[in-house]
PDB file of N, CA and C in Angstrom:
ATOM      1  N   UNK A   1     -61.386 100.535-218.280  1.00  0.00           N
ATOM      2  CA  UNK A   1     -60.357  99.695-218.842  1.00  0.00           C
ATOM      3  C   UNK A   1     -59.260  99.449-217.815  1.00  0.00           C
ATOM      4  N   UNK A   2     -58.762  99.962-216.740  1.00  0.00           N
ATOM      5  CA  UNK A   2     -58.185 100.070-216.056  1.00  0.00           C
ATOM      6  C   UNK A   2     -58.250  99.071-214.778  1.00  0.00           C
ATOM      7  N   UNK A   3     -59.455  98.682-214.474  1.00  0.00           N
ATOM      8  CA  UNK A   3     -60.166  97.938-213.634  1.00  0.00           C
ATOM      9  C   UNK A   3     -59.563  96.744-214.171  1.00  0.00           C
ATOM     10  N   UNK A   4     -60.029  96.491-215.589  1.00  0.00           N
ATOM     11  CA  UNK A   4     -59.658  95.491-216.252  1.00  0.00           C
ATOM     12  C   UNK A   4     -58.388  94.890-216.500  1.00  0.00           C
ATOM     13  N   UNK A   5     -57.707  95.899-216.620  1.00  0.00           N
ATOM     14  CA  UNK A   5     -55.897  95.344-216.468  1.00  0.00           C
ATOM     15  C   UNK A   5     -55.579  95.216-214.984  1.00  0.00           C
ATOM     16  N   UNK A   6     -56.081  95.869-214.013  1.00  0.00           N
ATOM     17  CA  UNK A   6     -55.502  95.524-212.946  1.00  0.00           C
ATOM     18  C   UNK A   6     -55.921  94.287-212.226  1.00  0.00           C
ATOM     19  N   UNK A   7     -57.206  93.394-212.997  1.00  0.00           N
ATOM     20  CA  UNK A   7     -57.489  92.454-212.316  1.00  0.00           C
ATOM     21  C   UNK A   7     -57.163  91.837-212.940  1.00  0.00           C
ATOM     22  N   UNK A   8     -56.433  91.415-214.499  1.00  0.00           N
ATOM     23  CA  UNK A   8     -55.764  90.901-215.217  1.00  0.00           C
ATOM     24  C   UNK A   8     -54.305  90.556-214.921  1.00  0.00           C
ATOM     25  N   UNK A   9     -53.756  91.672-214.108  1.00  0.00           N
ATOM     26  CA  UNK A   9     -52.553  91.775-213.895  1.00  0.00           C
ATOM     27  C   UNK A   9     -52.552  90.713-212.505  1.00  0.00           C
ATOM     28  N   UNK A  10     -53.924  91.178-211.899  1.00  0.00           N
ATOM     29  CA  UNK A  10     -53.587  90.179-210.730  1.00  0.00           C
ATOM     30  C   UNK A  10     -53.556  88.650-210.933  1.00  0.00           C
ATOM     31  N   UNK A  11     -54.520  88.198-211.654  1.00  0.00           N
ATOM     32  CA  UNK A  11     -54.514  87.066-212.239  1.00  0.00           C
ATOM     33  C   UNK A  11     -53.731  86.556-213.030  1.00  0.00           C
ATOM     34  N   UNK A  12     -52.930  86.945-213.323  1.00  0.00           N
ATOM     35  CA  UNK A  12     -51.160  86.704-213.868  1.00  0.00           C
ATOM     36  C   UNK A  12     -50.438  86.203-212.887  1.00  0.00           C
ATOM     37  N   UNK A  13     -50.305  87.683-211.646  1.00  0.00           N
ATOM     38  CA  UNK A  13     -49.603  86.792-210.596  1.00  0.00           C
ATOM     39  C   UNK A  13     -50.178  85.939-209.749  1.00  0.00           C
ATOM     40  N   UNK A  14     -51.496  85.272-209.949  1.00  0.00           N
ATOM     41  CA  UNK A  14     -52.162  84.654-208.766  1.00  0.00           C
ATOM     42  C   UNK A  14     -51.484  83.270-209.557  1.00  0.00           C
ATOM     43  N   UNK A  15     -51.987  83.096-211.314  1.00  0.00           N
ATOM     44  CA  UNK A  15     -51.240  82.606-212.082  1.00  0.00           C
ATOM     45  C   UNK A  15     -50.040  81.913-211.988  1.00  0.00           C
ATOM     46  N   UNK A  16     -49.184  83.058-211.593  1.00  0.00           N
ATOM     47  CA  UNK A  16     -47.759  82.055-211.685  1.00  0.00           C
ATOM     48  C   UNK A  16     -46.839  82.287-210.067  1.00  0.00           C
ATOM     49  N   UNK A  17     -47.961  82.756-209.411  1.00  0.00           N
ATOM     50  CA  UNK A  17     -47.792  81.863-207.917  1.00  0.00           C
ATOM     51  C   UNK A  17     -47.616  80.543-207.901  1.00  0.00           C
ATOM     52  N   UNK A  18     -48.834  80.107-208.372  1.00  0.00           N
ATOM     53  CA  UNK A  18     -49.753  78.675-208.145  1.00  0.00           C
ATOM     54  C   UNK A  18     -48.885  78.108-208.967  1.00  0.00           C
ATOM     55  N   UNK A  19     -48.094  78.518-210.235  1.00  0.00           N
ATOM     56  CA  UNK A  19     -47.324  77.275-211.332  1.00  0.00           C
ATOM     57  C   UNK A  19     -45.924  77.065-210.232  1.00  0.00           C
ATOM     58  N   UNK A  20     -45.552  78.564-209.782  1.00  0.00           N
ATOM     59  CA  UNK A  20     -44.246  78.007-208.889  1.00  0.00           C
ATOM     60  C   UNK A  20     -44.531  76.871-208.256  1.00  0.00           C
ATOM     61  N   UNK A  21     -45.332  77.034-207.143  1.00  0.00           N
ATOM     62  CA  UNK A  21     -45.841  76.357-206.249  1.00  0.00           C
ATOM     63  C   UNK A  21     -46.165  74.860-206.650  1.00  0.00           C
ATOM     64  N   UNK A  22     -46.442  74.726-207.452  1.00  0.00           N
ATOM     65  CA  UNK A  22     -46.492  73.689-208.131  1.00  0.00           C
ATOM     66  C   UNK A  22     -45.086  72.473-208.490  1.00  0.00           C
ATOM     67  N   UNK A  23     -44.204  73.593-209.581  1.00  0.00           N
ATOM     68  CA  UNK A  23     -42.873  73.156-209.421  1.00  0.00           C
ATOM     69  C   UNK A  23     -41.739  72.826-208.110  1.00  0.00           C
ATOM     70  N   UNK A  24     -42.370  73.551-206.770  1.00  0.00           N
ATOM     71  CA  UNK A  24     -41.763  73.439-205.766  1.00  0.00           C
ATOM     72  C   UNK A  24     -42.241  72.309-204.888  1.00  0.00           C
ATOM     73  N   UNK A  25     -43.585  71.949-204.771  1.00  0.00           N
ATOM     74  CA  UNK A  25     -44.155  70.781-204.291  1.00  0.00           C
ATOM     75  C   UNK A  25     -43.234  69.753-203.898  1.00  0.00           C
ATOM     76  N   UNK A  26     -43.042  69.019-203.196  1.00  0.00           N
ATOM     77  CA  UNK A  26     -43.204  67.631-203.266  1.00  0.00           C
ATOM     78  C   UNK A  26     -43.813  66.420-203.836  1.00  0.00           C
ATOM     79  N   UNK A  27     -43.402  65.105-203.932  1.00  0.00           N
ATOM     80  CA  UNK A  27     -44.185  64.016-204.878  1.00  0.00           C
ATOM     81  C   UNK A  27     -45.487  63.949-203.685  1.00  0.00           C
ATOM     82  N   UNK A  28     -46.374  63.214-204.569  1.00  0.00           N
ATOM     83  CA  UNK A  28     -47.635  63.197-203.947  1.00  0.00           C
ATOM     84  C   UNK A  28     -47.515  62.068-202.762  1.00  0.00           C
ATOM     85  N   UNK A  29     -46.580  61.219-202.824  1.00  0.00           N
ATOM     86  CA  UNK A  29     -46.911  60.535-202.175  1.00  0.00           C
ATOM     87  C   UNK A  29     -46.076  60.823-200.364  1.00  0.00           C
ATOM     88  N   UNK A  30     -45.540  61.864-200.758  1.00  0.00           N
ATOM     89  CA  UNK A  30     -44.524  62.372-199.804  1.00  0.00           C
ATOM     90  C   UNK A  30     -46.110  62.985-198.688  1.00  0.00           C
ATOM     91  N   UNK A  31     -45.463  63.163-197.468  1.00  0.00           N
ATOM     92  CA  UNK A  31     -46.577  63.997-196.524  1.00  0.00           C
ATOM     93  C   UNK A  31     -45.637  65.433-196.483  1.00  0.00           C
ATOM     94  N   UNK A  32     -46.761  65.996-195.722  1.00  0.00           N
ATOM     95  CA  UNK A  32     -46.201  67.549-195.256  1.00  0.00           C
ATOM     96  C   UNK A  32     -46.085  67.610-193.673  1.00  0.00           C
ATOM     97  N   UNK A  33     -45.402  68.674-193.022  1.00  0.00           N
ATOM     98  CA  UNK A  33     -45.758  68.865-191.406  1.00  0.00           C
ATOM     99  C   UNK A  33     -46.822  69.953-191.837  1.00  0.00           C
ATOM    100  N   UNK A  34     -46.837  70.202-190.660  1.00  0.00           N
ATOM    101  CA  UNK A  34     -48.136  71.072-189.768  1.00  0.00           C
ATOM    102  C   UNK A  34     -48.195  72.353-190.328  1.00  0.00           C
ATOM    103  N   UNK A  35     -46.370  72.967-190.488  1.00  0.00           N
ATOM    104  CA  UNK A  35     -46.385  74.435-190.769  1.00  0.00           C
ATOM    105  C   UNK A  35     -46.336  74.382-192.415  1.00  0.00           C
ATOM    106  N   UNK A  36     -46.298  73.594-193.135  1.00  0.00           N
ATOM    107  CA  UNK A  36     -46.628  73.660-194.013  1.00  0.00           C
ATOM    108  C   UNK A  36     -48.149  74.065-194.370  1.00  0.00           C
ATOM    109  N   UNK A  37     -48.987  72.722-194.081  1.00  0.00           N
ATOM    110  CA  UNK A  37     -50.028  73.451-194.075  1.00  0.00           C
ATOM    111  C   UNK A  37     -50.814  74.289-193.690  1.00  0.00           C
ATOM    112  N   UNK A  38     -50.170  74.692-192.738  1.00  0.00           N
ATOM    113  CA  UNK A  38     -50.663  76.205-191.747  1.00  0.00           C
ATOM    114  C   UNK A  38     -50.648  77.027-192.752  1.00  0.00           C
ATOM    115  N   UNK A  39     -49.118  77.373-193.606  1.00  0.00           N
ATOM    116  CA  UNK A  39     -49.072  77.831-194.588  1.00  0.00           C
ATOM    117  C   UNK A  39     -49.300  78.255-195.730  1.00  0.00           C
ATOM    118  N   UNK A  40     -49.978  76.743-196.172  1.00  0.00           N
ATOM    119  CA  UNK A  40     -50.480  76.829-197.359  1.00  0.00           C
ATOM    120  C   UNK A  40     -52.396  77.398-197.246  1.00  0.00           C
ATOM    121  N   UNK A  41     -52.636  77.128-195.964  1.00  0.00           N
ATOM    122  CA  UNK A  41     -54.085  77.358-195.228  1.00  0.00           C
ATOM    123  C   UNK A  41     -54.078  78.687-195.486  1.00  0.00           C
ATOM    124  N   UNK A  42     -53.127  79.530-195.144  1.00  0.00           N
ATOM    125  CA  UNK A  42     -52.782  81.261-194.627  1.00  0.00           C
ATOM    126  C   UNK A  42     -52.596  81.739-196.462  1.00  0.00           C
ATOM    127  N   UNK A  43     -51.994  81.041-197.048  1.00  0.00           N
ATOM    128  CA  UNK A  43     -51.897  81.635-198.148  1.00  0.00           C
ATOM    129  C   UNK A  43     -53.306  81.726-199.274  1.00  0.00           C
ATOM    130  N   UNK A  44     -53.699  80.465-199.105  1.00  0.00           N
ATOM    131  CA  UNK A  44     -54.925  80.631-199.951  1.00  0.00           C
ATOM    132  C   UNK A  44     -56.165  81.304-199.245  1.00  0.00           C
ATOM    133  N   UNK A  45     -55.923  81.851-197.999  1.00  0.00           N
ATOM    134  CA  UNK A  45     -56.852  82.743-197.313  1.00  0.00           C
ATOM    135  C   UNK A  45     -56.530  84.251-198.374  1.00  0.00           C
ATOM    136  N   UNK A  46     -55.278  84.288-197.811  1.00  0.00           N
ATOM    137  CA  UNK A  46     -55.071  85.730-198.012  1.00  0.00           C
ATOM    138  C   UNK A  46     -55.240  86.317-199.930  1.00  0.00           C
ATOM    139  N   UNK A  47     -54.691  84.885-200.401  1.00  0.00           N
ATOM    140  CA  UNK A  47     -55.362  85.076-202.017  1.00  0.00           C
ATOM    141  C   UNK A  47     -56.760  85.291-202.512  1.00  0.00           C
ATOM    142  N   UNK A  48     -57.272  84.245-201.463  1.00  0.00           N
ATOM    143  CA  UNK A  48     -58.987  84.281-201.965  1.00  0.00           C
ATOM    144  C   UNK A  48     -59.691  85.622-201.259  1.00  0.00           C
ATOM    145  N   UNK A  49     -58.733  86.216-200.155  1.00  0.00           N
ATOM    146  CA  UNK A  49     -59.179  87.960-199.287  1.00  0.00           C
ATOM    147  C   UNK A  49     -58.965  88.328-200.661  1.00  0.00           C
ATOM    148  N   UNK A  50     -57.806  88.528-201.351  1.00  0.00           N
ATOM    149  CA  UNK A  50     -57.338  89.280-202.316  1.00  0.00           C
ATOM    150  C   UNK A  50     -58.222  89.758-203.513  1.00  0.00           C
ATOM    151  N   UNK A  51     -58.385  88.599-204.291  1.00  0.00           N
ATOM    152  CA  UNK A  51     -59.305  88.603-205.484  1.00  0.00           C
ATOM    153  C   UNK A  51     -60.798  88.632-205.077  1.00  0.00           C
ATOM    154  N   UNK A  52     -61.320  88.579-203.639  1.00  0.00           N
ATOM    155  CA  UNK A  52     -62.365  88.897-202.883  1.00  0.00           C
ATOM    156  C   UNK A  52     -62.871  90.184-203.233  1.00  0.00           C
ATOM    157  N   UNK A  53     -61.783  91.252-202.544  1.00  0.00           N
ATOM    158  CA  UNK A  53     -62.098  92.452-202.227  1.00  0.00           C
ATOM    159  C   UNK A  53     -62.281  93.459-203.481  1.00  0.00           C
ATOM    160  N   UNK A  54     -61.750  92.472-205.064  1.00  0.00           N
ATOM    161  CA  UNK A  54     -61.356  93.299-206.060  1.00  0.00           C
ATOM    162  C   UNK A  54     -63.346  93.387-206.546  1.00  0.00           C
ATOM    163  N   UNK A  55     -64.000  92.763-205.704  1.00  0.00           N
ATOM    164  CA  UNK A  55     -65.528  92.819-205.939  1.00  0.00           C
ATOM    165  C   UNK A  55     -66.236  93.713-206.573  1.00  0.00           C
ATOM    166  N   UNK A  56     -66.641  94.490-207.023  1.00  0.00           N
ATOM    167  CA  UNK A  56     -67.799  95.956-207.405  1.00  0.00           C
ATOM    168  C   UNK A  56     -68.918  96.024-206.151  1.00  0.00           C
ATOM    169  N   UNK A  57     -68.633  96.771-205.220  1.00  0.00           N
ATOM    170  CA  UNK A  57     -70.080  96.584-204.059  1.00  0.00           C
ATOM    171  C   UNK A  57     -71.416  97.584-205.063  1.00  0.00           C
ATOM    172  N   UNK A  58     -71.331  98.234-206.391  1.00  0.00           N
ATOM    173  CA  UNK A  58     -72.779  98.471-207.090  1.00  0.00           C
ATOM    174  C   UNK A  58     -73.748  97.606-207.388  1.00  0.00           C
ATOM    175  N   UNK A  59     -72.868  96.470-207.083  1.00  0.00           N
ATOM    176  CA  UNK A  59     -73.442  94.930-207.826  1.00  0.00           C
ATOM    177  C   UNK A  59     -74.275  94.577-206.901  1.00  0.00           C
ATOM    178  N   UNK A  60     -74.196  94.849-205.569  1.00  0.00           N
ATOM    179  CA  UNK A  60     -75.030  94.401-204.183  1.00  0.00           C
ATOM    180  C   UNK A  60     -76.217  95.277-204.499  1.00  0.00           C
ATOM    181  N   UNK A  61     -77.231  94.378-204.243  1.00  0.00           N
ATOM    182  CA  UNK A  61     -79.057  95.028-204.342  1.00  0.00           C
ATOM    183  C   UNK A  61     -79.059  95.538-202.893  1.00  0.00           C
ATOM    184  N   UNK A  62     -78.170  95.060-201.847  1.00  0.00           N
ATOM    185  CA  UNK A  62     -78.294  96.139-200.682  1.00  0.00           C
ATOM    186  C   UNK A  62     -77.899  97.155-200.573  1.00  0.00           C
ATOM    187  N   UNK A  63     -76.744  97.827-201.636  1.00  0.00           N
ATOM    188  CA  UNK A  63     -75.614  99.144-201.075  1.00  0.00           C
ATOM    189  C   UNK A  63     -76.393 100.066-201.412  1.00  0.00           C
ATOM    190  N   UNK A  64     -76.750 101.288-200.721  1.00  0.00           N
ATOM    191  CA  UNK A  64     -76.989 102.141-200.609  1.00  0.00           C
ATOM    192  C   UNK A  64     -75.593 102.878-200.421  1.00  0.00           C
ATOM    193  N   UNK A  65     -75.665 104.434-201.623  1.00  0.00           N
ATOM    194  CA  UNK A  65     -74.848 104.988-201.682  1.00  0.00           C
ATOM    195  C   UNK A  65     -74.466 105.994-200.435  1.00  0.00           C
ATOM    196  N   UNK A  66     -73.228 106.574-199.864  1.00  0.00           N
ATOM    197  CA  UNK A  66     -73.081 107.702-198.819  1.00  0.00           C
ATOM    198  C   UNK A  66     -74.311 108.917-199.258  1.00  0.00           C
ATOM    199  N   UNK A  67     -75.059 109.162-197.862  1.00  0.00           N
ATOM    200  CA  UNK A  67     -76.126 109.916-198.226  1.00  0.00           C
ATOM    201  C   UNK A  67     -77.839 109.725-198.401  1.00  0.00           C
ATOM    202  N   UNK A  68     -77.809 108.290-198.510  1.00  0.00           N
ATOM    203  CA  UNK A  68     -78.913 107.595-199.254  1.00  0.00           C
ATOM    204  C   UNK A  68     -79.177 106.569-197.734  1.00  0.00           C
ATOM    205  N   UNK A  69     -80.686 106.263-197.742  1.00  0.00           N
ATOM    206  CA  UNK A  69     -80.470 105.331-196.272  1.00  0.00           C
ATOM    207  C   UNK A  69     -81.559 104.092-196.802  1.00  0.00           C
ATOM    208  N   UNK A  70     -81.772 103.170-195.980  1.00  0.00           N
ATOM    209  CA  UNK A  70     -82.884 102.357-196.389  1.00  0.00           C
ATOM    210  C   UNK A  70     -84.266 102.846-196.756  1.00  0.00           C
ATOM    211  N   UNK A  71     -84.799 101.848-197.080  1.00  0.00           N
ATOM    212  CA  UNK A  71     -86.037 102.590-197.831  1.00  0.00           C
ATOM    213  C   UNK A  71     -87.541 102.463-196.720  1.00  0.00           C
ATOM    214  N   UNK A  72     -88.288 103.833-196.864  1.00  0.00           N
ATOM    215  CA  UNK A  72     -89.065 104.064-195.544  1.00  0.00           C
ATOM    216  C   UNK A  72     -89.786 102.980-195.090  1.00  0.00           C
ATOM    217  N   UNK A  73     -89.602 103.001-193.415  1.00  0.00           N
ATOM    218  CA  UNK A  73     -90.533 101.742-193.102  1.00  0.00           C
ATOM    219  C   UNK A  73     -92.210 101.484-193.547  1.00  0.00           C
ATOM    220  N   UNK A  74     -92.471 100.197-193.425  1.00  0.00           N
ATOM    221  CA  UNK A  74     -93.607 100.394-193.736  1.00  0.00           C
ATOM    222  C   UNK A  74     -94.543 100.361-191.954  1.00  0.00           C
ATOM    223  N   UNK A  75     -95.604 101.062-192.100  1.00  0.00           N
ATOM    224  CA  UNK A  75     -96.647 101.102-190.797  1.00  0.00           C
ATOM    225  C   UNK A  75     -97.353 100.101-190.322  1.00  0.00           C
ATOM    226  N   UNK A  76     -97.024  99.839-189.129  1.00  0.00           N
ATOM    227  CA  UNK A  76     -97.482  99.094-188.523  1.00  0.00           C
ATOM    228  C   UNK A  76     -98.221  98.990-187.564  1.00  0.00           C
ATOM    229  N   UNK A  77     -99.999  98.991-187.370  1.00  0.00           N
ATOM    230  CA  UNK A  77    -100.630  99.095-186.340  1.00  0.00           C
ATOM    231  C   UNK A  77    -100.194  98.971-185.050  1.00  0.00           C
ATOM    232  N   UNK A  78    -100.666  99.777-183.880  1.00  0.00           N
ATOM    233  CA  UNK A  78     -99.835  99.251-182.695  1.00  0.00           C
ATOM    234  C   UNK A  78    -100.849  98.234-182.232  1.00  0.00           C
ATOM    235  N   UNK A  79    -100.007  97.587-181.453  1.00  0.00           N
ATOM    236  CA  UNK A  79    -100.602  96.596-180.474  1.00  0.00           C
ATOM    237  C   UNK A  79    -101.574  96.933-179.855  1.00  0.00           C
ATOM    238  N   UNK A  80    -102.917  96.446-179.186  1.00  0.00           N
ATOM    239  CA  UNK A  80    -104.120  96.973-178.349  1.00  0.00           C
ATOM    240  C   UNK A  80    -103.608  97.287-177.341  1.00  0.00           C
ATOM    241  N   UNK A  81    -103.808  97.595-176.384  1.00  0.00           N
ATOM    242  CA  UNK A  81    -103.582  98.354-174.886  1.00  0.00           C
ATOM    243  C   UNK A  81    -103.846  96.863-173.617  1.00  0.00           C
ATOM    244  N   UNK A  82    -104.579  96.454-174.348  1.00  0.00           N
ATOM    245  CA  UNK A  82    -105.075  95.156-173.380  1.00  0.00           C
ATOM    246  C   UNK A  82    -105.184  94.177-174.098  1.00  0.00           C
ATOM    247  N   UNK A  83    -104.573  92.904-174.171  1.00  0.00           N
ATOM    248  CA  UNK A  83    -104.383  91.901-174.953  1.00  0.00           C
ATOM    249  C   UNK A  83    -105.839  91.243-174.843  1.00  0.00           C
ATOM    250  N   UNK A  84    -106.632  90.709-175.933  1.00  0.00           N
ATOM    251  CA  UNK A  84    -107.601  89.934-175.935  1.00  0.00           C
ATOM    252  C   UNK A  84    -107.986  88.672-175.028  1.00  0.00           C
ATOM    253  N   UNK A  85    -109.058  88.867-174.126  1.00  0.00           N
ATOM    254  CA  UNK A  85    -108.958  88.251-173.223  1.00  0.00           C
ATOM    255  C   UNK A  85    -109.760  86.518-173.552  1.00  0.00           C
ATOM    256  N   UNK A  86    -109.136  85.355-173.220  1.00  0.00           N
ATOM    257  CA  UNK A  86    -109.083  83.797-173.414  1.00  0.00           C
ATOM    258  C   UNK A  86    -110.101  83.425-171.879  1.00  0.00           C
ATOM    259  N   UNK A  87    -111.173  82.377-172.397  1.00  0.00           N
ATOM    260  CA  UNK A  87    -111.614  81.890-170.875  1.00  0.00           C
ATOM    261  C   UNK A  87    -111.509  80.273-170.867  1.00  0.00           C
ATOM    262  N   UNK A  88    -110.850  79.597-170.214  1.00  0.00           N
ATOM    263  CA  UNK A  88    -110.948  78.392-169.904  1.00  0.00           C
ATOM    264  C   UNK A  88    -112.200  77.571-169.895  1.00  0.00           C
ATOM    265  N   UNK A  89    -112.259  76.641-170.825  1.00  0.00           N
ATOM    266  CA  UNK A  89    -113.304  75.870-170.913  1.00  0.00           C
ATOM    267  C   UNK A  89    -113.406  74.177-170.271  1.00  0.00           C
ATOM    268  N   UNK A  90    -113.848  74.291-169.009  1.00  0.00           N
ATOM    269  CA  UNK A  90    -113.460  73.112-168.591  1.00  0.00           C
ATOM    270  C   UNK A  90    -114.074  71.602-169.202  1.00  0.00           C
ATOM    271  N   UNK A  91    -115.692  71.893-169.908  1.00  0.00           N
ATOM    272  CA  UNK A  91    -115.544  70.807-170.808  1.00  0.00           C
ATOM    273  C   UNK A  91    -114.681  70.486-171.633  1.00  0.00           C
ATOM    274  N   UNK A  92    -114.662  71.371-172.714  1.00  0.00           N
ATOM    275  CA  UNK A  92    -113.390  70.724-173.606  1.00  0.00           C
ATOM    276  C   UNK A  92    -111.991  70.763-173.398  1.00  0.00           C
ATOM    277  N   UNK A  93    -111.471  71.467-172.434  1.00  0.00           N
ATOM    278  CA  UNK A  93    -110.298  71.787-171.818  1.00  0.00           C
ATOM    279  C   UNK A  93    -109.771  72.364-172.715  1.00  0.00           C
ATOM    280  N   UNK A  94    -109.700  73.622-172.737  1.00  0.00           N
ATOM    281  CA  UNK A  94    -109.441  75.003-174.260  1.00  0.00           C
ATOM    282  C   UNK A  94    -109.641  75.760-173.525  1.00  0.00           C
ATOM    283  N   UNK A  95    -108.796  77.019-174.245  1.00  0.00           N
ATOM    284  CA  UNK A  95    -109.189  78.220-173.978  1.00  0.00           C
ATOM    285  C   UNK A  95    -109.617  79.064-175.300  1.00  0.00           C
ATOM    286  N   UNK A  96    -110.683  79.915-175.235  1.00  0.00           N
ATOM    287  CA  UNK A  96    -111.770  80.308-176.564  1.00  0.00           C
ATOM    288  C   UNK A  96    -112.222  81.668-175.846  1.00  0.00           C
ATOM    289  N   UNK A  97    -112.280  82.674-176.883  1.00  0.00           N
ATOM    290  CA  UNK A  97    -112.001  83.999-176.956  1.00  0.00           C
ATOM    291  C   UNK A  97    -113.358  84.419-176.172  1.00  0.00           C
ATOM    292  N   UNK A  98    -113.094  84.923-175.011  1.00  0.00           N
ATOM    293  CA  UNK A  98    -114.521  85.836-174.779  1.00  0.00           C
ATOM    294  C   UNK A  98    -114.826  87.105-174.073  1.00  0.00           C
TER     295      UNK A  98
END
């Protein structure tokens, strides 16, 4: 339950960030400079890091818990010692296993 209010709580203030922000705007038809949107670039990074990280990594089919490692390889014949040897066929211009 706790999980639950605190991502509730965040979403309140992500909430009434975005309504300020809103009320503080400019008309649409107005432009912005540069550091504005640098700004506004940096902020919705660091919001969308934010509510990112509040993730569950149990939910990933990759996490393996501390302790626990991937699951055993599977076997794989080795390679021959001498690669299968090809002979040039000058009728058909091929090379065919011999």
């Amino acid at each position: 339950m706790g999980i639950v209010m605190q991502n509730a709580r965040r979403l309140a203030i992500a909430a009434g960030m975005i309504a300020v922000a809103s009320l503080i705007t400019l008309k649409p038809a107005q432009a912005i400079d540069a550091g504005t949107a640098v700004g506004i670039g940096l902020g919705s990074f660091a919001l969308g890091s934010a509510l990112g990280s509040t993730a569950n990594p149990y939910y990933n089919p990759y996490y393996y818990p501390y302790g626990y490692s991937y699951p055993a390889p599977v076997y794989y014949p080795s390679a021959p010692y001498y690669p299968p040897r090809s002979c040039w066929d000058p009728y058909y211009r091929r090379y065919y296993a011999c």
